[in-house]
C-alpha atoms as a PDB file:
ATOM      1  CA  UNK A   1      -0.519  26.128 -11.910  1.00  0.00           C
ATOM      2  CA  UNK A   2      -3.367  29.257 -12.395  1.00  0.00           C
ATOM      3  CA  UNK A   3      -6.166  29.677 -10.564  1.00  0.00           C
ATOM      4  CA  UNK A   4      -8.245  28.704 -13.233  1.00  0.00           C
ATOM      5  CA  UNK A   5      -6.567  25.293 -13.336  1.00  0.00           C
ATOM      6  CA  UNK A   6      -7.368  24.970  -9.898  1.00  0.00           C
ATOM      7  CA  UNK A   7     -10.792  25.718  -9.804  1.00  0.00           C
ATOM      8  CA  UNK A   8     -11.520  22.479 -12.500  1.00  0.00           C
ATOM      9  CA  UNK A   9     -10.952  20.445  -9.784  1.00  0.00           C
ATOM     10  CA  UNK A  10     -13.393  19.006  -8.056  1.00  0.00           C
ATOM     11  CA  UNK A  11     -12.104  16.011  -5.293  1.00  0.00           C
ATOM     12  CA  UNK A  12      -9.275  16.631  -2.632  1.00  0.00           C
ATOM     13  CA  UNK A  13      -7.743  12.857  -2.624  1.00  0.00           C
ATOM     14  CA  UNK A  14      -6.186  12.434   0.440  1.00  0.00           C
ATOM     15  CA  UNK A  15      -3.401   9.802   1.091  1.00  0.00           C
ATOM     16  CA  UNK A  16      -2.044  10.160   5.196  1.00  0.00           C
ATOM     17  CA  UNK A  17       0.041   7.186   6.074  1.00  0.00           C
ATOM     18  CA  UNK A  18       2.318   7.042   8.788  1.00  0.00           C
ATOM     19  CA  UNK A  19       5.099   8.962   7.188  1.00  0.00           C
ATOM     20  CA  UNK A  20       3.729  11.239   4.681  1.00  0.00           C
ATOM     21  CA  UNK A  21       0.966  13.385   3.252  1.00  0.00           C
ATOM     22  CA  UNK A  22      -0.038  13.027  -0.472  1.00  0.00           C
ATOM     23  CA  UNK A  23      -3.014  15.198  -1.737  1.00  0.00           C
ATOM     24  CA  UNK A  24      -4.169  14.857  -5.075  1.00  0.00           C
ATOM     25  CA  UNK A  25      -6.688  17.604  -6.936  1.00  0.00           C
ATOM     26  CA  UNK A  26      -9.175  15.651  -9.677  1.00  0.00           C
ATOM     27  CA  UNK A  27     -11.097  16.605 -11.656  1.00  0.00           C
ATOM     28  CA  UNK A  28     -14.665  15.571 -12.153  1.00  0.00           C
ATOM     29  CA  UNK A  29     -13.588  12.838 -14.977  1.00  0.00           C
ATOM     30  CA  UNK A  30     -10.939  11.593 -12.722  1.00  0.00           C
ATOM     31  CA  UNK A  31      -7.571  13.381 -14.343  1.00  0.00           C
ATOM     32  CA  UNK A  32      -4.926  14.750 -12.060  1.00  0.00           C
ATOM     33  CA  UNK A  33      -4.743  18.459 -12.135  1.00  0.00           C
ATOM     34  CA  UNK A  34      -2.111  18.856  -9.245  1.00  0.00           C
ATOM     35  CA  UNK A  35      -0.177  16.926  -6.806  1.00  0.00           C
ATOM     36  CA  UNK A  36       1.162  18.042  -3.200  1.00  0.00           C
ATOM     37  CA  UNK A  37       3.531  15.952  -1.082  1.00  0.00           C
ATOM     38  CA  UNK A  38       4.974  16.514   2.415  1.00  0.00           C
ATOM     39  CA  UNK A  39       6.942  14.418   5.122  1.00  0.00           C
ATOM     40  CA  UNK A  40       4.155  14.849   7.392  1.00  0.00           C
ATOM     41  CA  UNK A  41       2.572  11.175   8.308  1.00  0.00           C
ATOM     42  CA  UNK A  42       0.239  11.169  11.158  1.00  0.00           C
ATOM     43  CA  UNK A  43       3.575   9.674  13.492  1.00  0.00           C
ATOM     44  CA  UNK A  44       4.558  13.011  12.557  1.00  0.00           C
ATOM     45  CA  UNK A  45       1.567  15.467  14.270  1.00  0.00           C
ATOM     46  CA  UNK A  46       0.819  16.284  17.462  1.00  0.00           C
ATOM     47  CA  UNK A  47      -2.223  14.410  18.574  1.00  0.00           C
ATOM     48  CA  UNK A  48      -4.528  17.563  18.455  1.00  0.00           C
ATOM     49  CA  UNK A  49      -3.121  18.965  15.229  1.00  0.00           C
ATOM     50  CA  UNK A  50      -4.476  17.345  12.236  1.00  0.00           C
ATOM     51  CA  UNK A  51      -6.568  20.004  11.455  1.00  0.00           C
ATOM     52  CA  UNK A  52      -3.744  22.685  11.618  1.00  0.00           C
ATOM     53  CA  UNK A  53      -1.533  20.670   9.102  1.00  0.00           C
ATOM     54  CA  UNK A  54      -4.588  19.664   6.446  1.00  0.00           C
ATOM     55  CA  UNK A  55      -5.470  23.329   6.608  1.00  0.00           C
ATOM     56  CA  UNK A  56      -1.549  23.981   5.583  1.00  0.00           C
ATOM     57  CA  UNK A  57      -0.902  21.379   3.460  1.00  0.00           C
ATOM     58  CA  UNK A  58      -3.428  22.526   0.987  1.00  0.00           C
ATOM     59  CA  UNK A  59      -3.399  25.887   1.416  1.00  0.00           C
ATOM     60  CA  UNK A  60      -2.326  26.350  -2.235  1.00  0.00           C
ATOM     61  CA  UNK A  61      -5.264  24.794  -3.259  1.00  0.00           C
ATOM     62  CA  UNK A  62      -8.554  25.875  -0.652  1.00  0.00           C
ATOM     63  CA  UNK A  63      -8.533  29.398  -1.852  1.00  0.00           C
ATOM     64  CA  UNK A  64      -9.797  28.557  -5.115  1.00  0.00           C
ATOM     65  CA  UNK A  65     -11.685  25.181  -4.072  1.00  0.00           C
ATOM     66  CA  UNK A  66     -14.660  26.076  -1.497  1.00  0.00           C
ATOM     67  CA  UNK A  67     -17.299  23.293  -1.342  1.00  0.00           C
ATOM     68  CA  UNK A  68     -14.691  20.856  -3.112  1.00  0.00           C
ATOM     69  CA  UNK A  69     -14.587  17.647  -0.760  1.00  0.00           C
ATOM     70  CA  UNK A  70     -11.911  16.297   0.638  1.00  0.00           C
ATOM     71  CA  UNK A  71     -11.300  12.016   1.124  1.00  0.00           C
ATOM     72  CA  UNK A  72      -9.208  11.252   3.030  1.00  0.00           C
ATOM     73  CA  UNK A  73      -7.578   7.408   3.535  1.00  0.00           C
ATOM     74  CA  UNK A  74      -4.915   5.427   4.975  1.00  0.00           C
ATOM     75  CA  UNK A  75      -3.473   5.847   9.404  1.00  0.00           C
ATOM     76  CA  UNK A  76      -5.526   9.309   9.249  1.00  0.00           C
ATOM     77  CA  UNK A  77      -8.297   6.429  10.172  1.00  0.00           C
ATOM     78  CA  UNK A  78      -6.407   5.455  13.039  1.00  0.00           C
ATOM     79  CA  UNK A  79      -6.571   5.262  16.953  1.00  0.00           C
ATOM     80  CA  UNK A  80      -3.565   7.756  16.062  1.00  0.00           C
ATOM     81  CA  UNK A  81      -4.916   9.773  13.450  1.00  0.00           C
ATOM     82  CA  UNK A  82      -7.579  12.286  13.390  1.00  0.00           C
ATOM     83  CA  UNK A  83     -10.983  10.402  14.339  1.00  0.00           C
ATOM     84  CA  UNK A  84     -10.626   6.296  14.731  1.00  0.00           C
ATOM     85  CA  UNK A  85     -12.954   4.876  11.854  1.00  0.00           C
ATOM     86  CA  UNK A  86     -13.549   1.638  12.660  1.00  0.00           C
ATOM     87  CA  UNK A  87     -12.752  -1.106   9.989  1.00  0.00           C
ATOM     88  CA  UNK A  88     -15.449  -2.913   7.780  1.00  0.00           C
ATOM     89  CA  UNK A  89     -16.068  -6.705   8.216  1.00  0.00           C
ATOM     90  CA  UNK A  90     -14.902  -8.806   4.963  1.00  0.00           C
ATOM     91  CA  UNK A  91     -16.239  -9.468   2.739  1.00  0.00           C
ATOM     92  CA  UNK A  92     -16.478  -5.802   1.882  1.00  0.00           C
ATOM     93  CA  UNK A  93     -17.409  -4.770  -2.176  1.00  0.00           C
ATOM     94  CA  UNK A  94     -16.960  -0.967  -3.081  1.00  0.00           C
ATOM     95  CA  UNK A  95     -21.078   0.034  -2.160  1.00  0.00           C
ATOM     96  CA  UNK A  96     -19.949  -1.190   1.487  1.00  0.00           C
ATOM     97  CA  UNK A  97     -16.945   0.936   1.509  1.00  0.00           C
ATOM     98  CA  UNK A  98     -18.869   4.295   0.188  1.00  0.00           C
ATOM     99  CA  UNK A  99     -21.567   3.408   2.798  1.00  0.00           C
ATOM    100  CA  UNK A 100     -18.749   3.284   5.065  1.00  0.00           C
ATOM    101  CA  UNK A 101     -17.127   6.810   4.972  1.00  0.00           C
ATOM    102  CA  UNK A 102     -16.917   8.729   7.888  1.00  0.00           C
ATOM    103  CA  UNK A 103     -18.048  12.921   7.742  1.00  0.00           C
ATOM    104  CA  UNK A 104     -15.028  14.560   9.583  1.00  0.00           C
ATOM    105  CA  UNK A 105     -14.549  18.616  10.275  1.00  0.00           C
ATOM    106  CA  UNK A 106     -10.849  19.070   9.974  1.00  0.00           C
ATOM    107  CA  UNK A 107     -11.918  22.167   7.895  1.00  0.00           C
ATOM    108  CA  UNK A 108     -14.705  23.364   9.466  1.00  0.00           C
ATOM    109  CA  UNK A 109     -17.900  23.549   6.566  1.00  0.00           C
ATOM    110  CA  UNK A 110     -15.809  24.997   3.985  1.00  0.00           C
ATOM    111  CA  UNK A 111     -14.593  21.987   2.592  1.00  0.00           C
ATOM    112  CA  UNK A 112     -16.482  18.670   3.398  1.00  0.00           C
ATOM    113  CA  UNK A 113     -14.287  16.117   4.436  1.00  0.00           C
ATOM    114  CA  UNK A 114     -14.582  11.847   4.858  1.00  0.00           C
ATOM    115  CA  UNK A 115     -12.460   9.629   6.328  1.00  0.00           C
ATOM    116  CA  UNK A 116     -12.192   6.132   4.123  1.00  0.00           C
ATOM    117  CA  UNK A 117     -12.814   3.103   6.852  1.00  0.00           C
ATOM    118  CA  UNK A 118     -10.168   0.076   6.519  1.00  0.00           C
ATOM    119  CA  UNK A 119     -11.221  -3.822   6.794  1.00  0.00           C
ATOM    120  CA  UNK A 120     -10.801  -6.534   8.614  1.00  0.00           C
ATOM    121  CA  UNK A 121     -11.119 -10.265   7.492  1.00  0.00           C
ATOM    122  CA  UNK A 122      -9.517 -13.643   8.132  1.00  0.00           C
ATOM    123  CA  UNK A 123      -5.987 -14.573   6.982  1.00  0.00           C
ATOM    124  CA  UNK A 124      -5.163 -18.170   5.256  1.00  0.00           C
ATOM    125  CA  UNK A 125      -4.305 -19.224   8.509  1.00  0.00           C
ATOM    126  CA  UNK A 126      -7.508 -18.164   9.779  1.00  0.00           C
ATOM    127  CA  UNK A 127      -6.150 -15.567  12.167  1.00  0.00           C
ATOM    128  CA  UNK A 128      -7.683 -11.997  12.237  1.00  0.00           C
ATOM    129  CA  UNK A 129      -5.973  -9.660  10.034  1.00  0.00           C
ATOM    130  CA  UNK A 130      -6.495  -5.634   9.080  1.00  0.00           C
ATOM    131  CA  UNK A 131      -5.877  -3.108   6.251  1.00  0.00           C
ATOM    132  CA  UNK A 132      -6.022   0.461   6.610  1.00  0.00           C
ATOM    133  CA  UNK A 133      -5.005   2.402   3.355  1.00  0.00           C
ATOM    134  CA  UNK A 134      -4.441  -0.911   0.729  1.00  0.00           C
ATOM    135  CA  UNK A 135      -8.839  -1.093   0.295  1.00  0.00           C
ATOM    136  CA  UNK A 136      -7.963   2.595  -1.968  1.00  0.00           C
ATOM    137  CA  UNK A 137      -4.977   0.540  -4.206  1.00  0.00           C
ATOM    138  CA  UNK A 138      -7.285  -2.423  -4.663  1.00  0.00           C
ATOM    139  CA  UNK A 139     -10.844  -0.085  -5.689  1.00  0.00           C
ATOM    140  CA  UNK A 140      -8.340   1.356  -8.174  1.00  0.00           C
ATOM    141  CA  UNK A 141      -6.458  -1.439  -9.474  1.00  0.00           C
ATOM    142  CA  UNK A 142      -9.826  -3.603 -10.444  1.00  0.00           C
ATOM    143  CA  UNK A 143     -11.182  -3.774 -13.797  1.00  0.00           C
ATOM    144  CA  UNK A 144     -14.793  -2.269 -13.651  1.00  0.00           C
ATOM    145  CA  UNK A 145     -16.203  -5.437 -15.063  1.00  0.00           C
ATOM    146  CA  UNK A 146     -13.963  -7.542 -12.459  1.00  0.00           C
ATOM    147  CA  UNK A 147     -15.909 -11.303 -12.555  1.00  0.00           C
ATOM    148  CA  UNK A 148     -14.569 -14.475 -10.171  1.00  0.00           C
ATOM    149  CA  UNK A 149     -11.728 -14.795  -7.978  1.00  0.00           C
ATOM    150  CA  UNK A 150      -8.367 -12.758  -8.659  1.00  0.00           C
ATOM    151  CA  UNK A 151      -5.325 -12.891  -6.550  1.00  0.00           C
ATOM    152  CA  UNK A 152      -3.668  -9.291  -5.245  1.00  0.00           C
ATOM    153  CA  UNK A 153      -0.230  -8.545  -3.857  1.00  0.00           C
ATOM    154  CA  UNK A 154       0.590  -5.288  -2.357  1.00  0.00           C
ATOM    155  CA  UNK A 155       4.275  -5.317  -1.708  1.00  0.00           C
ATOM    156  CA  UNK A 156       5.302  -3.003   1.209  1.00  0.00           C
ATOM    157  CA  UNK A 157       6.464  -2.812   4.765  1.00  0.00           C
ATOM    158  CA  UNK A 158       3.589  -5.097   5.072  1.00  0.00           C
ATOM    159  CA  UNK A 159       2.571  -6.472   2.222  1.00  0.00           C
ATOM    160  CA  UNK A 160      -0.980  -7.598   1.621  1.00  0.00           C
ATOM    161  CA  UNK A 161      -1.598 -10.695   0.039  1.00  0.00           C
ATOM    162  CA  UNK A 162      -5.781 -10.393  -1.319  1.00  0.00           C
ATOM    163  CA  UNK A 163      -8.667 -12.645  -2.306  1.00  0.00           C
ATOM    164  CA  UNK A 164     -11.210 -11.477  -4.436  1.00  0.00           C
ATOM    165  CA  UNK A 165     -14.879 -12.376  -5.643  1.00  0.00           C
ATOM    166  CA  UNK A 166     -15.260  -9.998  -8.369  1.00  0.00           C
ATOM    167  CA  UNK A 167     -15.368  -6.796  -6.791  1.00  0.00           C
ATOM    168  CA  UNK A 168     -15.623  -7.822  -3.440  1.00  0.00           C
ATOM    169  CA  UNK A 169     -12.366  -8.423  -1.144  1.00  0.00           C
ATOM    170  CA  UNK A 170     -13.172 -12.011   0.410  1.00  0.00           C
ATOM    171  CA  UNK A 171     -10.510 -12.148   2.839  1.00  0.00           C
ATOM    172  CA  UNK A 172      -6.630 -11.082   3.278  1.00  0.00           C
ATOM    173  CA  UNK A 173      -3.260 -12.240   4.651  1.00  0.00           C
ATOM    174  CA  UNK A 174      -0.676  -9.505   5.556  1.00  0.00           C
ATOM    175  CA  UNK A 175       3.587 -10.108   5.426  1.00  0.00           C
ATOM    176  CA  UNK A 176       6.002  -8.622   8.324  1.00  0.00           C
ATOM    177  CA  UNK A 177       8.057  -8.720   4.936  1.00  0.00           C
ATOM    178  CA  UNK A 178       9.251  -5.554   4.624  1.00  0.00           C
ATOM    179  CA  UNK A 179       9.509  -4.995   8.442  1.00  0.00           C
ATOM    180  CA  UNK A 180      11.495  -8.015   8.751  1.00  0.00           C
ATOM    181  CA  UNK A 181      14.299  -7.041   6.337  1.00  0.00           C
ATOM    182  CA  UNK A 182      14.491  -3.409   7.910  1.00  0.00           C
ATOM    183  CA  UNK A 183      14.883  -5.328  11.244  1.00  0.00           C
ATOM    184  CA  UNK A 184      17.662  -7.624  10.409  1.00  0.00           C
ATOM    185  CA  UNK A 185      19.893  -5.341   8.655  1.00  0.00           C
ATOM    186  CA  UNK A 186      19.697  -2.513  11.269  1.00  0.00           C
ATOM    187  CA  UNK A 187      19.528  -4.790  14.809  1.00  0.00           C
ATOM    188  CA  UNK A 188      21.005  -8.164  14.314  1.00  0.00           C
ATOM    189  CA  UNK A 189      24.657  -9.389  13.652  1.00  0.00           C
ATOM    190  CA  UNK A 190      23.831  -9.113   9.596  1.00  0.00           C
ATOM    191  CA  UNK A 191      23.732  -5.380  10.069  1.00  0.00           C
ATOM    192  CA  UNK A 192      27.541  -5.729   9.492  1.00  0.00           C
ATOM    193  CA  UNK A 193      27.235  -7.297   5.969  1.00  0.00           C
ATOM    194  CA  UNK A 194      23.704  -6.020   4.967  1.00  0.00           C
ATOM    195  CA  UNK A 195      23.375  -2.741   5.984  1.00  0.00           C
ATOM    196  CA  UNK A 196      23.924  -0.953   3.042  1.00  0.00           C
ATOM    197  CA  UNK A 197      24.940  -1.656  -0.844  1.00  0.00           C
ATOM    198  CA  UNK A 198      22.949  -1.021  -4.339  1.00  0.00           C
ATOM    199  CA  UNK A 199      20.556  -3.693  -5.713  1.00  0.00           C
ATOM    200  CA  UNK A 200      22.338  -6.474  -6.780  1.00  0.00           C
ATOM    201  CA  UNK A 201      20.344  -8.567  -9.594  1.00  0.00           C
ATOM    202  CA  UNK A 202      22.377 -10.981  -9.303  1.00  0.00           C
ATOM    203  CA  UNK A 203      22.052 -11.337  -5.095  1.00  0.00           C
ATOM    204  CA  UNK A 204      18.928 -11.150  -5.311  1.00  0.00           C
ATOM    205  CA  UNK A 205      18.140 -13.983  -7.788  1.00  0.00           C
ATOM    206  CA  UNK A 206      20.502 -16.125  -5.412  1.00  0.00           C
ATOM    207  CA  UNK A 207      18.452 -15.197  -2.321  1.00  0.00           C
ATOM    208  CA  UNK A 208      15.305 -16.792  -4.200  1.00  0.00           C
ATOM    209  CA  UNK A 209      17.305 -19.872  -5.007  1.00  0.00           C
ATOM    210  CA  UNK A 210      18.691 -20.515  -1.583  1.00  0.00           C
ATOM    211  CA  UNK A 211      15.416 -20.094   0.099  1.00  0.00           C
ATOM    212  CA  UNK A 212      14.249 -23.261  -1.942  1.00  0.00           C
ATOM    213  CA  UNK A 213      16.222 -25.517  -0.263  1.00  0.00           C
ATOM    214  CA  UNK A 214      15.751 -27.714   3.261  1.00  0.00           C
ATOM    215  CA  UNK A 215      16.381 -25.736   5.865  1.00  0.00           C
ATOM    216  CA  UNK A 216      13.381 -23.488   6.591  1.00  0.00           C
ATOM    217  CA  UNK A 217      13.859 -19.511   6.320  1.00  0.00           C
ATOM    218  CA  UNK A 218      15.727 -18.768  10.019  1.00  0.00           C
ATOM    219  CA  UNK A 219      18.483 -21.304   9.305  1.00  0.00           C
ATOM    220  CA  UNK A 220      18.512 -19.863   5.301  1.00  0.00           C
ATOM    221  CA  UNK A 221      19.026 -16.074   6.783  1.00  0.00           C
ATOM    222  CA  UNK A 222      22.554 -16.861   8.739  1.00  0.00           C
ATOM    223  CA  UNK A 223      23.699 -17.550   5.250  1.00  0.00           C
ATOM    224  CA  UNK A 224      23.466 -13.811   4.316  1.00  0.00           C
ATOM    225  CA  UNK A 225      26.569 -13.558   7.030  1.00  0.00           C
ATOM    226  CA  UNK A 226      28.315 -16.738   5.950  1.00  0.00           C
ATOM    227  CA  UNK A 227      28.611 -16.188   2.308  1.00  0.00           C
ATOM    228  CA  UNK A 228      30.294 -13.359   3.263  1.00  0.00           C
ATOM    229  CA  UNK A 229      32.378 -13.701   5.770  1.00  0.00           C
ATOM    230  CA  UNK A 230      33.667 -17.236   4.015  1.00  0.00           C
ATOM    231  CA  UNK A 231      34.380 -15.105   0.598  1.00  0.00           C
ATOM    232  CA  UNK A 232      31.495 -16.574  -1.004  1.00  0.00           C
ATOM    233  CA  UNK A 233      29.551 -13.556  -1.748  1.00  0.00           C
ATOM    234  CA  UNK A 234      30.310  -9.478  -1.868  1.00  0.00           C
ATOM    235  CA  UNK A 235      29.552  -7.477   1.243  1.00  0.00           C
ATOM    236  CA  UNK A 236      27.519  -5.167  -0.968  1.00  0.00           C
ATOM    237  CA  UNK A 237      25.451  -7.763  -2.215  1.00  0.00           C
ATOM    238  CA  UNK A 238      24.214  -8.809   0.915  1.00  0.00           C
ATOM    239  CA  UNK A 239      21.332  -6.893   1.510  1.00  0.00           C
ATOM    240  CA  UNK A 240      19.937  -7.902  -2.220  1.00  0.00           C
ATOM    241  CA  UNK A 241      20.787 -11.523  -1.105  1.00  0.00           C
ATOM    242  CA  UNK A 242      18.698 -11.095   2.169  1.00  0.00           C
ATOM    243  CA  UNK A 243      15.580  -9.520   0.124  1.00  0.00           C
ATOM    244  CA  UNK A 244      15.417 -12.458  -2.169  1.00  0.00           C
ATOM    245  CA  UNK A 245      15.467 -14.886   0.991  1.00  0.00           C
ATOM    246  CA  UNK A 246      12.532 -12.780   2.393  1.00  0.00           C
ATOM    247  CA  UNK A 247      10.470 -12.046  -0.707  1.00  0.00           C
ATOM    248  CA  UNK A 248      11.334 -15.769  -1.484  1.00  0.00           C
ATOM    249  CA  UNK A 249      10.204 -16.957   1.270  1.00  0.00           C
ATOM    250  CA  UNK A 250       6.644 -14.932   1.414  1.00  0.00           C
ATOM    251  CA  UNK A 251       5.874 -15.729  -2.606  1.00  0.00           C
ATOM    252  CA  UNK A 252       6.489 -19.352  -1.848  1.00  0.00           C
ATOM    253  CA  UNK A 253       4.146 -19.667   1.160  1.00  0.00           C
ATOM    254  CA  UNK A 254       1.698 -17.053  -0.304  1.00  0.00           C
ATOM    255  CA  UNK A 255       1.172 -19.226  -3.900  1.00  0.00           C
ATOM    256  CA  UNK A 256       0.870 -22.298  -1.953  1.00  0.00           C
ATOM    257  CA  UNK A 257      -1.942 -20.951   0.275  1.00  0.00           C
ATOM    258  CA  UNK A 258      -3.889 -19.027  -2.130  1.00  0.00           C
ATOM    259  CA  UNK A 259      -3.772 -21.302  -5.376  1.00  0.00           C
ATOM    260  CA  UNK A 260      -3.654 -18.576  -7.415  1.00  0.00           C
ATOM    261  CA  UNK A 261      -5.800 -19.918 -10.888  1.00  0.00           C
ATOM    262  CA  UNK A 262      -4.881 -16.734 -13.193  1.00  0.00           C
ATOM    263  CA  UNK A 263      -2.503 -13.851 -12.809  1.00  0.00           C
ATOM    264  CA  UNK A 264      -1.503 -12.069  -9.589  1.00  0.00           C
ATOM    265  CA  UNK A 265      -1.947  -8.397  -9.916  1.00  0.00           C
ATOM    266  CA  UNK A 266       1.131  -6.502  -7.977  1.00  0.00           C
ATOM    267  CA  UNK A 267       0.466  -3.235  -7.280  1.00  0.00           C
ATOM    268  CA  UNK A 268       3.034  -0.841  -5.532  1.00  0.00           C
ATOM    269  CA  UNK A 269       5.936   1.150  -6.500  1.00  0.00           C
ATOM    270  CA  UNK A 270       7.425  -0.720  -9.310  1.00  0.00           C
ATOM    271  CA  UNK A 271      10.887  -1.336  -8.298  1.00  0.00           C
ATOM    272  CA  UNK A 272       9.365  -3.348  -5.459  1.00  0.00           C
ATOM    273  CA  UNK A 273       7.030  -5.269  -7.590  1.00  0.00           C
ATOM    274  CA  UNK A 274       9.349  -6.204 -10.271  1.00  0.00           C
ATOM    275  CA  UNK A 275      11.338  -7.862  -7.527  1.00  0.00           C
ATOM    276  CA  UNK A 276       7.695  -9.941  -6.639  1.00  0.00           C
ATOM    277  CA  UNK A 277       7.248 -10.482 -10.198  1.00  0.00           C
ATOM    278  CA  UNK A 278      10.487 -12.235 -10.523  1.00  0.00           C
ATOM    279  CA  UNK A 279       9.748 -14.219  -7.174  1.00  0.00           C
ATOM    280  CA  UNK A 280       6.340 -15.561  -8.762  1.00  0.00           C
ATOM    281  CA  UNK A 281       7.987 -16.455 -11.717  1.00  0.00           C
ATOM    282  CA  UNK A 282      10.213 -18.520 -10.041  1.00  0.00           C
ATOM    283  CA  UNK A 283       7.180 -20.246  -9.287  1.00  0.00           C
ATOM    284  CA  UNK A 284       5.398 -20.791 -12.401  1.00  0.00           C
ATOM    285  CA  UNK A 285       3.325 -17.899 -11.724  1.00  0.00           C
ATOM    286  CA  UNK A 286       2.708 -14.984 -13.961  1.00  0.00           C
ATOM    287  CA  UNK A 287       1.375 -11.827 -13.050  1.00  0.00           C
ATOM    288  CA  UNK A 288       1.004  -8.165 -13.996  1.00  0.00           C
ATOM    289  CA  UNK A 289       2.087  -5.364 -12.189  1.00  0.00           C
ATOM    290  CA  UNK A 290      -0.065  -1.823 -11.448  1.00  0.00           C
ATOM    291  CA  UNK A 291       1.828   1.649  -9.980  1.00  0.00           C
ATOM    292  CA  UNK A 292       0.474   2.114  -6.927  1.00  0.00           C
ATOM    293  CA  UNK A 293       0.089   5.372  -6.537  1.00  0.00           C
ATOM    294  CA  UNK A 294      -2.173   5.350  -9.681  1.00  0.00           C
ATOM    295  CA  UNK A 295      -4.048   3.382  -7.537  1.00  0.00           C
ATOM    296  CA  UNK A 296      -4.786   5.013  -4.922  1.00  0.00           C
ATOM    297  CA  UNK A 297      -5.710   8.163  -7.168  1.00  0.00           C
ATOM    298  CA  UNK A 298      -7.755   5.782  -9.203  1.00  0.00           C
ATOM    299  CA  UNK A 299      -9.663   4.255  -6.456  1.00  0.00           C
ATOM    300  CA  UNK A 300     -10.466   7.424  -4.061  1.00  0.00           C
ATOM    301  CA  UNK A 301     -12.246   9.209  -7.508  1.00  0.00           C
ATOM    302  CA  UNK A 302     -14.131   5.780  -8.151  1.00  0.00           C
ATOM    303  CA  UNK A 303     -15.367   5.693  -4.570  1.00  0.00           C
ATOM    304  CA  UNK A 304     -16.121   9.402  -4.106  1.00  0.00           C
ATOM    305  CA  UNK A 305     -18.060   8.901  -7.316  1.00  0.00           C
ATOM    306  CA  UNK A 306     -20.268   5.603  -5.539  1.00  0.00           C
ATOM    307  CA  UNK A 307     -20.357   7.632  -2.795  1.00  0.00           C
ATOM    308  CA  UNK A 308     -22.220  10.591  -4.678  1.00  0.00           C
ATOM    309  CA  UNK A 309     -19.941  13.403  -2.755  1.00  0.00           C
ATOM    310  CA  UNK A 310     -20.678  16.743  -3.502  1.00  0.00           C
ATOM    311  CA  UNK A 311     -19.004  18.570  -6.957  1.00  0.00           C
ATOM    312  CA  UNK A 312     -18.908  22.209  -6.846  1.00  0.00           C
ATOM    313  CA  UNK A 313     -17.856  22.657 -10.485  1.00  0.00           C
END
């Protein structure tokens, strides 16, 4: 990468989670010019050090960038990240989330810098729920001309289950789904039998089935130790078998809540949503499936772009 490359670009895109740092460089049009990753989520800096580690991570790039602005989403937001921005009431539309940003210093005025605010809505059960982060995949996964109400699944540690009017998000549900199956294979008795082993198609597609029956998921997940220890199913399979039970589980309550009246959009990494694709299929549901980290680049150019920030180039 030259220093000429480098100076086309013209938006920092931030992504700080909890467990690592992506930066993206775009140019004015949107295409990536560079990318820079590090295992440096916020969980991972000192409470007073954001600015120390923002100023390092993209020290290959500031040189050759001053004036370029830098937005920044996802736990960075957080009562643990940099500044807390607090969350926007659904329903929230993409002009409510560029009003929303936050002017931060990390970088003194050299670079300007904005924090992305997260949202908060009602769940289908009518319970207060929050995103921080998923509002970037969702900007970039719509369709510009996005008309009536679409159904969104973010699969992840918790995945986000969405409801949207157009371009608005109406209201959202979030999954312990990915939590959950961490959980059980590293601190209950299946940690014997589901700790560890390859994707098993096979497993899997079982998990989905089993989940179907009477029984209710708590009584369905002693079965992941059962099958095994009665010869009934590999040891190594056992951890595929548990993540169809879960993902099973959360599809089947998720479609029956939601209604969904056209295709789900999954958007993630797309191992993970091929698994949710194959869930909703199981349930008469089609869908269509987005990378997620196209997302996220997609959607932090579209809002910097609503949110007129400054271009140097």
């Amino acid at each position: 990468m030259t220093a000429a490359d480098l100076k086309a670009g013209a938006l920092i895109a931030v992504d700080w989670g909890t467990s690592n740092f992506r930066a993206t460089l775009l140019a004015a049009d949107g295409a990536v010019i560079d990318r820079l990753q590090a295992p440096k989520g916020i969980l991972h800096v000192e409470r007073d050090g954001f600015p120390a580690v923002l100023t390092e991570q993209l020290s290959p790039w500031l040189p050759h960038l001053p004036g370029v602005p830098v937005l920044m989403a996802g736990m960075i937001g957080s009562a643990d990240g940099l500044v807390e921005v607090p969350y926007l009431a659904c329903p929230a539309s993409l002009d409510d989330i560029a009003d929303g940003l936050v002017r931060v210093t990390p970088l003194g005025e050299a670079n300007p810098a904005y924090i992305v605010p997260g949202l908060r809505g009602q769940s289908v059960a009518d319970s207060p729920d929050v995103m921080r982060g998923e509002e970037i995949q969702i900007l970039g996964a719509l369709d510009p001309d996005a008309r009536g109400e679409q159904i969104l699944c973010l699969p992840g540690t918790h995945a986000k289950w969405v409801r949207l009017n157009g371009r608005t998000v109406q209201s959202f549900s979030t999954c312990m789904t990915g939590d959950a199956y961490s959980a059980l294979r590293q601190h209950t008795i299946l940690r014997r039998f589901a700790a560890g082993g390859e994707h098993d198609a096979k497993a899997f597609r079982r998990g989905l089935e089993r989940v179907r029956r009477p029984g209710g998921l708590m009584h369905h997940l002693f079965s992941a130790r059962t099958e095994v220890l009665l010869g009934d199913m590999l040891p190594e399979t056992a951890s595929a078998y548990l993540s169809g039970l879960l993902i099973g589980d959360e599809v089947r309550a998720m479609v029956e809540a939601l209604q969904p009246q056209s295709d789900v959009t999954l958007i993630g990494d797309p191992r993970l949503t091929a698994l949710y694709a194959e869930a909703l299929e199981r349930h008469g549901q089609s869908s269509r499936s987005i990378d997620g980290d196209q997302a996220v680049t997609h959607g932090l150019h579209q809002l910097a772009t609503r949110a007129g920030l400054p271009q140097s180039n």
